[in-house]
Protein backbone atom coordinates (compact mmCIF):
# COMPACT_ATOMS: atom_id res chain seq x y z
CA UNK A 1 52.52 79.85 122.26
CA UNK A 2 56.17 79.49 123.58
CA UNK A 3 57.34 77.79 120.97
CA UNK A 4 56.03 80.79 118.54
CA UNK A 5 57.77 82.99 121.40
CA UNK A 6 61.09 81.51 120.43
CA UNK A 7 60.82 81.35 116.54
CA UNK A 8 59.87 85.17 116.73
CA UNK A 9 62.99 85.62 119.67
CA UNK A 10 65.23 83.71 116.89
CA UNK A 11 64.04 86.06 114.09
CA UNK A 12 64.42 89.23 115.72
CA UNK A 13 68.03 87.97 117.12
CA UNK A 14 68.89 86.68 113.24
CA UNK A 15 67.74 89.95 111.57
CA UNK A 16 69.29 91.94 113.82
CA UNK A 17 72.36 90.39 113.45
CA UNK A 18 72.01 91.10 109.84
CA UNK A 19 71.88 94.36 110.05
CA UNK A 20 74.88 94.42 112.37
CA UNK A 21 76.64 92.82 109.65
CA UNK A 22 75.52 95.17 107.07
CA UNK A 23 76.55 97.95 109.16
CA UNK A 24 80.20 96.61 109.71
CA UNK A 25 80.48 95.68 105.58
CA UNK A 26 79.33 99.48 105.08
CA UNK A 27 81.89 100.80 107.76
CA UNK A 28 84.95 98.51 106.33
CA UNK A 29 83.78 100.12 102.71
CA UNK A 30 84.25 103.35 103.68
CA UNK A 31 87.21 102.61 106.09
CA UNK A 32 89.55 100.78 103.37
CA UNK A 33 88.57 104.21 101.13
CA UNK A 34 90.38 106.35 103.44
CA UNK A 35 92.95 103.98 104.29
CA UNK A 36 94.10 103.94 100.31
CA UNK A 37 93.82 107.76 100.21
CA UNK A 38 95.57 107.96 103.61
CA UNK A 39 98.14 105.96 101.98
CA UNK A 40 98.36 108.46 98.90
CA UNK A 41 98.52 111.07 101.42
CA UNK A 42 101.74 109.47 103.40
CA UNK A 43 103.43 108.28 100.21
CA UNK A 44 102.88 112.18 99.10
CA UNK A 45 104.76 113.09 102.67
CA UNK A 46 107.68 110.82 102.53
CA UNK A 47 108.45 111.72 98.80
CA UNK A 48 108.56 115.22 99.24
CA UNK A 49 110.72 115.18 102.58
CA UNK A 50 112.82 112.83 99.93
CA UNK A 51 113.13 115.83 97.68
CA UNK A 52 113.09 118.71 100.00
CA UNK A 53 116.21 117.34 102.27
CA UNK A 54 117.75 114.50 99.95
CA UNK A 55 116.85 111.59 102.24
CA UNK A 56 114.08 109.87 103.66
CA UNK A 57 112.67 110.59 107.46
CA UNK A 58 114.84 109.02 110.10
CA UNK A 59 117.32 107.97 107.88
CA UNK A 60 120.74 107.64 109.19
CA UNK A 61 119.15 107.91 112.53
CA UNK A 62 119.17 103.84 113.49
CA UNK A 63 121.65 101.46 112.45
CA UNK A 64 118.87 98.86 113.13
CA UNK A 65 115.10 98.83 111.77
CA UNK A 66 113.65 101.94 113.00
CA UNK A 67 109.64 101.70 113.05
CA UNK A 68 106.86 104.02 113.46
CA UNK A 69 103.79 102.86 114.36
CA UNK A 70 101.25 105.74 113.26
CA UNK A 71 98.51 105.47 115.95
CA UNK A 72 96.12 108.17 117.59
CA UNK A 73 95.70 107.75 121.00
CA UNK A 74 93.08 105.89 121.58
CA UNK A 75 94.86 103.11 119.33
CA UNK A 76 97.77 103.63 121.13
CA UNK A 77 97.45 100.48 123.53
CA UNK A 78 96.59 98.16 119.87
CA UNK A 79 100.34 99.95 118.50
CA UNK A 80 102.63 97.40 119.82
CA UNK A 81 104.71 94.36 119.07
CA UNK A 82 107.86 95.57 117.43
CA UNK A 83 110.84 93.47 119.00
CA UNK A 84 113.16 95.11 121.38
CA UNK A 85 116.23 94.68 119.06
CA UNK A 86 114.54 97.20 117.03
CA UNK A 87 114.49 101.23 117.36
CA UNK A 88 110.86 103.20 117.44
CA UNK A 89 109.99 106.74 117.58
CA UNK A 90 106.53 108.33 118.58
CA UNK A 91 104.03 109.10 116.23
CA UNK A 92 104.70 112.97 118.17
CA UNK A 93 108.59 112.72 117.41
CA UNK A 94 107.76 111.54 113.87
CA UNK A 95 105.30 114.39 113.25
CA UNK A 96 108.35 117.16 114.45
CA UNK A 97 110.53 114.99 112.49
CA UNK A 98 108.00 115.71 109.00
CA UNK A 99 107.25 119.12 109.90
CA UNK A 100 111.39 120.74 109.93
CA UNK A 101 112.45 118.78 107.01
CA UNK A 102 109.09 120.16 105.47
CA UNK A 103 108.99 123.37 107.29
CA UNK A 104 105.14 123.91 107.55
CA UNK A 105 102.38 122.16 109.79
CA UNK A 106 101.99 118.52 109.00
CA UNK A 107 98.35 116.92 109.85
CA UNK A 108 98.11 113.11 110.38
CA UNK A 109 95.87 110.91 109.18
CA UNK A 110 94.60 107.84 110.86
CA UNK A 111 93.17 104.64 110.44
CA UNK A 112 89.35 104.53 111.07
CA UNK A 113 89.41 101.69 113.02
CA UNK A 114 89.12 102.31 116.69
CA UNK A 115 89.90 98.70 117.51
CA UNK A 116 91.33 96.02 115.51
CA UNK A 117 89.51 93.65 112.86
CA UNK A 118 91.97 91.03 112.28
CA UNK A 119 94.37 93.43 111.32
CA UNK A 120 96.06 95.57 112.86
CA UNK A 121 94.30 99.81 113.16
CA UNK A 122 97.40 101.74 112.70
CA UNK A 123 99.96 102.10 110.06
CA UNK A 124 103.56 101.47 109.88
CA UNK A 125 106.64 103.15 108.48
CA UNK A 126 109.81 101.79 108.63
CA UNK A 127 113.32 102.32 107.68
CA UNK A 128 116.17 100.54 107.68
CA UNK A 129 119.65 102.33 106.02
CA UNK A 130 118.48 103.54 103.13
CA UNK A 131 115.37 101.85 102.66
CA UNK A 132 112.07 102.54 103.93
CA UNK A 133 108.29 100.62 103.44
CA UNK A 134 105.05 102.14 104.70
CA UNK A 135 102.22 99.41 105.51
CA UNK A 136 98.40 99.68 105.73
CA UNK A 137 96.32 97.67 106.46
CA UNK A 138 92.79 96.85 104.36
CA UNK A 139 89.64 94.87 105.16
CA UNK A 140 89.41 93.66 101.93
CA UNK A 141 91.26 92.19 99.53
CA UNK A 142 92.18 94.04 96.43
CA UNK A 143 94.45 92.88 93.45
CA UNK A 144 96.86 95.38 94.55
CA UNK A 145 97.30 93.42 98.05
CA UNK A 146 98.85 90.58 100.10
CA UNK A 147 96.69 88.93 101.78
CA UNK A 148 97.64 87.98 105.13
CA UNK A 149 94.66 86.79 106.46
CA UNK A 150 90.33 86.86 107.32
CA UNK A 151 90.23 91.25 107.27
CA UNK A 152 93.89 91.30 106.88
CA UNK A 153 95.38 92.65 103.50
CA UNK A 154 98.54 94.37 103.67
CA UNK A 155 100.03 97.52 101.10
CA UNK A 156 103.10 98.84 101.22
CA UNK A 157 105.52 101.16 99.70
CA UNK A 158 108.76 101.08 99.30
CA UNK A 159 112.00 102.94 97.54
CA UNK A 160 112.62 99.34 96.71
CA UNK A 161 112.49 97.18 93.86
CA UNK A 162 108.96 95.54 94.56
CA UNK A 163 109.68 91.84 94.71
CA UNK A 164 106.02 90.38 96.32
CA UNK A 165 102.64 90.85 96.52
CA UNK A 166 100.74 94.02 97.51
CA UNK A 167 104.67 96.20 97.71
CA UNK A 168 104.79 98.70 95.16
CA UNK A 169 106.61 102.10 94.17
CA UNK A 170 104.42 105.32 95.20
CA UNK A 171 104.48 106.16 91.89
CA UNK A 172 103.42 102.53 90.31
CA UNK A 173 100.79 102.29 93.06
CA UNK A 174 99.09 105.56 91.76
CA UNK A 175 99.06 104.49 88.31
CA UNK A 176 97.03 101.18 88.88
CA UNK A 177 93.69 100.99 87.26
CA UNK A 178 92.84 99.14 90.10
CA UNK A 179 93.64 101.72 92.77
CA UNK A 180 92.55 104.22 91.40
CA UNK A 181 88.76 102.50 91.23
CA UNK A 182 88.96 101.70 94.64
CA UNK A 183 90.22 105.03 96.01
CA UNK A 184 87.67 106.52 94.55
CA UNK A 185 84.38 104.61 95.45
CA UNK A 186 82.04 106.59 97.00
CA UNK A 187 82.30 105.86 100.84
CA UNK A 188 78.41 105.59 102.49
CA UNK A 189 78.59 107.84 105.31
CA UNK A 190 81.24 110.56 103.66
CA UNK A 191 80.55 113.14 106.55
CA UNK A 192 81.01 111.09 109.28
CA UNK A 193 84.30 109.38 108.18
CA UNK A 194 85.34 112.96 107.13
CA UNK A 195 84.53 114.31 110.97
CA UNK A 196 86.49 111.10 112.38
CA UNK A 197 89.33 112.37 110.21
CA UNK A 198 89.25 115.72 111.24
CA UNK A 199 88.82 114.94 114.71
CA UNK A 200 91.86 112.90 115.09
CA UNK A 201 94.74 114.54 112.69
């Protein structure tokens, strides 16, 4: 009788853990959707500041790299590790920054993860004289990515010529077959990850 106890125990703790799993691999689906259409989004921003005022935000503003490390606030604690050699602004600062070279209301968008998954659960922009990348991070690997590491796959854009893996022009990122397909997949749970967005811009 015990020892059917504990084959039944085992089952229940296997299964379960299943289903955990099948949860998180749902979650990460929809997740790495919105972080390549949050990625659209920012690449969208950061061109038309580009066009509206001639340069790119916080250019001219650092003569070191100047990062920002796009977190909401209950991420903020995860948003850290830049060296101390190296200028940041506040995701705030950059916001007021986006909005007067824009003049209109700016919303944010975040990454869904509330804590990190191997990678890290906020984005980065960065710019350094006149060049500037913007990094997000996926849970899965795509063509279109470097991968860095178990749930760590990194794309970025630049005003660069793309010279590695996963770094691409706005405009050449758009255009890939590939991206496209997987910013469009249907996320499972549309309304909630649309109510996280909303909740947090």
């Amino acid at each position: 009788m015990k020892r059917f106890t504990a084959i039944l125990i085992l089952i229940c703790i296997s299964s379960n853990s299943f289903a955990l799993f099948g949860m998180e691999k749902k979650y990460q689906h929809d997740a790495d959707i919105y972080r390549l259409n949050h990625m659209k989004y920012y690449g969208e921003l950061i061109e038309e500041y580009h066009k509206k005022t001639g340069k790119y935000p916080l250019q001219g503003e650092s003569k070191t790299q100047h990062y920002v490390l796009i977190a909401a606030p209950h991420q903020q604690k995860y948003a850290k590790g830049t060296p101390e050699q190296f200028d940041v602004t506040d995701v705030e600062k950059f916001r007021s920054v986006l909005e007067k070279g824009l003049e209109r209301k700016v919303d944010f968008k975040f990454d869904p993860q509330k804590v990190p998954n191997g990678a890290p659960n906020f984005y980065i922009y960065m710019i350094e004289g006149d060049s500037f990348f913007f990094a997000v991070h996926l849970n899965r690997e795509r063509s279109f990515t470097n991968p860095l590491g178990k749930n760590y796959h990194k794309l970025e854009i630049t005003n660069e010529t793309p010279n590695r893996r996963g770094l691409w022009k706005h405009k050449d990122l758009l255009k890939n077959e590939d991206f496209q397909k997987a910013a469009s997949e249907e996320p499972y749970k549309r309304g909630w990850m649309d109510q996280l967005e909303e909740k947090y811009k």
